[in-house]
N, C-alpha and C. Protein backbone atom coordinates (compact mmCIF):
# COMPACT_ATOMS: atom_id res chain seq x y z
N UNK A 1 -2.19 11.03 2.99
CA UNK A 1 -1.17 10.12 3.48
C UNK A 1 -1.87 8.84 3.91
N UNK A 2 -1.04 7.38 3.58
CA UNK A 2 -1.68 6.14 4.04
C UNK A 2 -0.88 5.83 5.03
N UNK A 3 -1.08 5.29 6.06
CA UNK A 3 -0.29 4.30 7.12
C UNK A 3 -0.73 3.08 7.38
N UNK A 4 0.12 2.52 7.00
CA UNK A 4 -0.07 0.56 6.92
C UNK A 4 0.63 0.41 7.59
N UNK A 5 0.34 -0.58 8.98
CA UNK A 5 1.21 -1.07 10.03
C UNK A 5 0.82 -2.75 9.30
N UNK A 6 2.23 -3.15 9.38
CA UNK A 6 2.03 -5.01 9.12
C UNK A 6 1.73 -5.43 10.40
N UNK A 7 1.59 -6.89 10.20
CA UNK A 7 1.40 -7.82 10.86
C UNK A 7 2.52 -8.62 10.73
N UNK A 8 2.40 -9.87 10.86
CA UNK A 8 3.22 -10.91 11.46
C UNK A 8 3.85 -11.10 10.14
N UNK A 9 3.41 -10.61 8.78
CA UNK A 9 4.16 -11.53 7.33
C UNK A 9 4.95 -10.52 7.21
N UNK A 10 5.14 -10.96 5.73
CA UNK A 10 6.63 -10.13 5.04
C UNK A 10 5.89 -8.69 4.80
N UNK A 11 6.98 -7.85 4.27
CA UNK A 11 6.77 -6.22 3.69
C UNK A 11 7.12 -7.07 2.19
N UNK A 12 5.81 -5.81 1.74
CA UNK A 12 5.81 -5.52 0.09
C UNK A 12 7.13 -4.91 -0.22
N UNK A 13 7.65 -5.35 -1.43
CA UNK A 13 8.45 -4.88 -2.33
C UNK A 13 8.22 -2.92 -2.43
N UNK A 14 6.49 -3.24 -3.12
CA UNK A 14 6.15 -1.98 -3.32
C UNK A 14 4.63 -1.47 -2.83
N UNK A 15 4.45 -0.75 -3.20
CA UNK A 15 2.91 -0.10 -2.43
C UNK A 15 2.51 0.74 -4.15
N UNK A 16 1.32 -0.15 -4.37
CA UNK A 16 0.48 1.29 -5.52
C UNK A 16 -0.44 1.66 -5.19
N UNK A 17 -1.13 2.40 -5.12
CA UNK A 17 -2.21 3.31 -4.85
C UNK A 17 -3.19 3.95 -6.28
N UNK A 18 -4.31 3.70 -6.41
CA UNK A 18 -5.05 4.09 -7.06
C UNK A 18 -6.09 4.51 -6.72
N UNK A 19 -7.15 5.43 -7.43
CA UNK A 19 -8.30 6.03 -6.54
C UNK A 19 -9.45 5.52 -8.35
N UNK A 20 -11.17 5.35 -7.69
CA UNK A 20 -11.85 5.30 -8.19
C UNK A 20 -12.34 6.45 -9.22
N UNK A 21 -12.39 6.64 -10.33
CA UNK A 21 -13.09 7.65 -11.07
C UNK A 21 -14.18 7.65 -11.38
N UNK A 22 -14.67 6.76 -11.32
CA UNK A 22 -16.68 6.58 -12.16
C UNK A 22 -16.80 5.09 -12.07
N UNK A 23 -15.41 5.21 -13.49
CA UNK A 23 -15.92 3.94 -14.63
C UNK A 23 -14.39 2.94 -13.89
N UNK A 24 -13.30 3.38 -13.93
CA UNK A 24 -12.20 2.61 -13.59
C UNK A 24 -11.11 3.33 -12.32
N UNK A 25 -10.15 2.13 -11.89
CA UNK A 25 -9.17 3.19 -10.96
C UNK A 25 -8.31 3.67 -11.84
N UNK A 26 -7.27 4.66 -11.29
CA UNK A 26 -6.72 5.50 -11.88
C UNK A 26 -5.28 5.67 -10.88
N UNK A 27 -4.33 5.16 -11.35
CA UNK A 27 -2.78 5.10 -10.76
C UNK A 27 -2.43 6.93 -10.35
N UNK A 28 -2.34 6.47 -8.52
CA UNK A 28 -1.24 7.59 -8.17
C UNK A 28 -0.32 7.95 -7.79
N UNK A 29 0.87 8.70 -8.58
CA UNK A 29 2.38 8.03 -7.52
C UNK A 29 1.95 8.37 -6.02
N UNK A 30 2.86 7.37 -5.97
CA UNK A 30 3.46 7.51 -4.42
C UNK A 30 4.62 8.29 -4.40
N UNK A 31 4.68 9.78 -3.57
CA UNK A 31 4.97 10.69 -3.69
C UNK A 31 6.18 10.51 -2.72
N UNK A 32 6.30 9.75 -1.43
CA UNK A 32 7.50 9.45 -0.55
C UNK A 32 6.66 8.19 0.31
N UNK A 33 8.01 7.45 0.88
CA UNK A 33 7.06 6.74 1.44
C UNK A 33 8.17 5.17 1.10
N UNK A 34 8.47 4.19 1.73
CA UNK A 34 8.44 2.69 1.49
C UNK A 34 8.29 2.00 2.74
N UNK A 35 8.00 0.45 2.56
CA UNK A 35 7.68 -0.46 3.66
C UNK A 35 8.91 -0.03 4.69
N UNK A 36 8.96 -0.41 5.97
CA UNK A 36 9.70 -0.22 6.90
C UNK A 36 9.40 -1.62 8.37
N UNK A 37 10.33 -2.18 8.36
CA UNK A 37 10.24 -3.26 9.26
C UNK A 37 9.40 -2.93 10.96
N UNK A 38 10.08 -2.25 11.33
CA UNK A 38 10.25 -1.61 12.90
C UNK A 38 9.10 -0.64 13.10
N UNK A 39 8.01 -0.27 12.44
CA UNK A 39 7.14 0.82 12.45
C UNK A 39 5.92 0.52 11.63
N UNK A 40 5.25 1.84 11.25
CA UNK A 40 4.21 1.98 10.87
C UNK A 40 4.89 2.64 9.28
N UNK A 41 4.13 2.24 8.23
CA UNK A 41 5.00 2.61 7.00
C UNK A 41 3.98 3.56 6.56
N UNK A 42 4.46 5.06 6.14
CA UNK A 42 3.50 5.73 5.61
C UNK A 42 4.34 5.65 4.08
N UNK A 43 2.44 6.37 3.75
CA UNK A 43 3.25 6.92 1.57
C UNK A 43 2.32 7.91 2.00
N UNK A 44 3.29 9.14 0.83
CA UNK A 44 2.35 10.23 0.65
C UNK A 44 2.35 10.30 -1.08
N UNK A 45 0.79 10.73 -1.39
CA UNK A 45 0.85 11.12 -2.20
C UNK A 45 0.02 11.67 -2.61
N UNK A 46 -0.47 12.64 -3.74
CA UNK A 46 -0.91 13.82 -4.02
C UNK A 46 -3.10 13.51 -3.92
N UNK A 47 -3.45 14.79 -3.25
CA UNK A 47 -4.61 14.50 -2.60
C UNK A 47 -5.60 13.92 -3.95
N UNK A 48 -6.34 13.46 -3.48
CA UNK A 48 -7.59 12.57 -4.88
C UNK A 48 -8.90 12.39 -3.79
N UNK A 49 -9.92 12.83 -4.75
CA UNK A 49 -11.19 13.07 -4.18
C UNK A 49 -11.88 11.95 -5.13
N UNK A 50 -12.61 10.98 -4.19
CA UNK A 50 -13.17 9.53 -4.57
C UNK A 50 -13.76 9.13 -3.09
N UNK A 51 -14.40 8.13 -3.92
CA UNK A 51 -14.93 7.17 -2.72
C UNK A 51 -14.55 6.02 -2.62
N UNK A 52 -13.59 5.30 -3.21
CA UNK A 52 -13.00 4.38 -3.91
C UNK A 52 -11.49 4.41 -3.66
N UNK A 53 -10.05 3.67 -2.83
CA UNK A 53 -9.37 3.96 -2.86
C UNK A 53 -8.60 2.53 -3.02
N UNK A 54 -7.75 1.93 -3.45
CA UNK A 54 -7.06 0.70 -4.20
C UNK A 54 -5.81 0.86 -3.48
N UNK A 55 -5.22 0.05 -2.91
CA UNK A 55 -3.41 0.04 -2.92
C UNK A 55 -3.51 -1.63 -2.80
N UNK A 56 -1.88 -1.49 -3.96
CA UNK A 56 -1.57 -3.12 -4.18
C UNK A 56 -0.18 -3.08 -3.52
N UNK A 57 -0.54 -4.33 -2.93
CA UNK A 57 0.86 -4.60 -2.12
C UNK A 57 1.95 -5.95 -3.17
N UNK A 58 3.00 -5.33 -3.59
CA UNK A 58 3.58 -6.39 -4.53
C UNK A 58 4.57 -7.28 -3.50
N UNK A 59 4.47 -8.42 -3.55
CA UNK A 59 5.74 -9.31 -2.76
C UNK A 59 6.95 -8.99 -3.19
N UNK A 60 7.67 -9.02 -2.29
CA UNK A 60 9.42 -9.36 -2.18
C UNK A 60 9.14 -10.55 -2.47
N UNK A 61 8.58 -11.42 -2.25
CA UNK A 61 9.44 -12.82 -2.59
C UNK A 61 7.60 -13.64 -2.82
N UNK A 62 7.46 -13.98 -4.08
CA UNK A 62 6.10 -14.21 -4.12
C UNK A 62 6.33 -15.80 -4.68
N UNK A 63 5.41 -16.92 -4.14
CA UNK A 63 5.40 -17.73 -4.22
C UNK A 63 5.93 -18.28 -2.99
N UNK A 64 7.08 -17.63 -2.25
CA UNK A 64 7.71 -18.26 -1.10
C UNK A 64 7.04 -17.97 0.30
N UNK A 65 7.66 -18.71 1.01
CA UNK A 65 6.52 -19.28 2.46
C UNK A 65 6.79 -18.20 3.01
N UNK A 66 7.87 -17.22 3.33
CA UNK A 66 7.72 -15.79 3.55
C UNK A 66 7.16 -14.41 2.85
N UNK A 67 6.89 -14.78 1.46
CA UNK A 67 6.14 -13.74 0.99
C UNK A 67 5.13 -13.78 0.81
N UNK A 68 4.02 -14.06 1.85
CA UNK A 68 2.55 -13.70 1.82
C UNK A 68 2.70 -12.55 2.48
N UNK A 69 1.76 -11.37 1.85
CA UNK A 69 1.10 -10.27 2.69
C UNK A 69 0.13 -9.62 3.14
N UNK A 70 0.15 -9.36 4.45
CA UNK A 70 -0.79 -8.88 5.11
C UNK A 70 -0.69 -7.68 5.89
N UNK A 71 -1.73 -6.81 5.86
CA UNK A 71 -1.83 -5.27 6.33
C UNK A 71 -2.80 -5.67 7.50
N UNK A 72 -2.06 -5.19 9.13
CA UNK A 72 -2.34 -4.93 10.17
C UNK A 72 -3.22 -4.29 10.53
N UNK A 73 -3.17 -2.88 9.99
CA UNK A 73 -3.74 -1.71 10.00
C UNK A 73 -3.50 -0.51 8.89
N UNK A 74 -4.61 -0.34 8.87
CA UNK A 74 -4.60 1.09 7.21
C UNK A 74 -5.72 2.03 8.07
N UNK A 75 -5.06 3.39 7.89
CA UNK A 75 -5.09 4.51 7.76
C UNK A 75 -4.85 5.61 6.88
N UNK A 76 -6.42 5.85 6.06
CA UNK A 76 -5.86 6.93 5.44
C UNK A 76 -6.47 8.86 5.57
C-alpha cells in the first residue's frame, strides 16, 4: 500500500505505479485507491519485490495555474 498526503496543489486525476525489473519499469494496477481532498490518499496494489518503485501523478487540469502537482508525503 502507498500513502500520499498532498500539499498545498491540486490532486492527480490519476496515480500509476510501476516497480523496477533489471532492465525497465513494469506497470502495476492500482488495485483500490483514488486522490482524496480531506486526507491522506492511499492505493493498494498487488505486492512487487524491487528496489525501484515509480508512481506518476497525471493532472486534472495540466497546463493550468491549479494543476501543478505535488506530494507532501509518500509512504510505502
Amino acid at each position: 500500500m502507498v500513502v500520499i498526503r498532498r500539499n498545498a496543489h491540486g490532486l492527480p486525476a490519476r496515480v500509476e505505479v510501476s516497480y523496477g525489473d533489471g532492465s525497465s519499469f513494469v506497470g502495476v494496477p492500482v488495485l483500490e485507491g483514488e486522490p482524496v481532498a480531506d486526507g491522506p490518499s492511499r492505493f493498494r496494489f498487488d505486492p512487487v519485490v524491487t528496489d525501484r518503485l515509480r508512481f506518476d501523478l497525471v493532472s486534472a487540469k495540466p497546463g493550468a495555474r491549479d494543476g501543478f502537482l505535488g506530494v507532501g508525503e509518500l509512504r510505502a
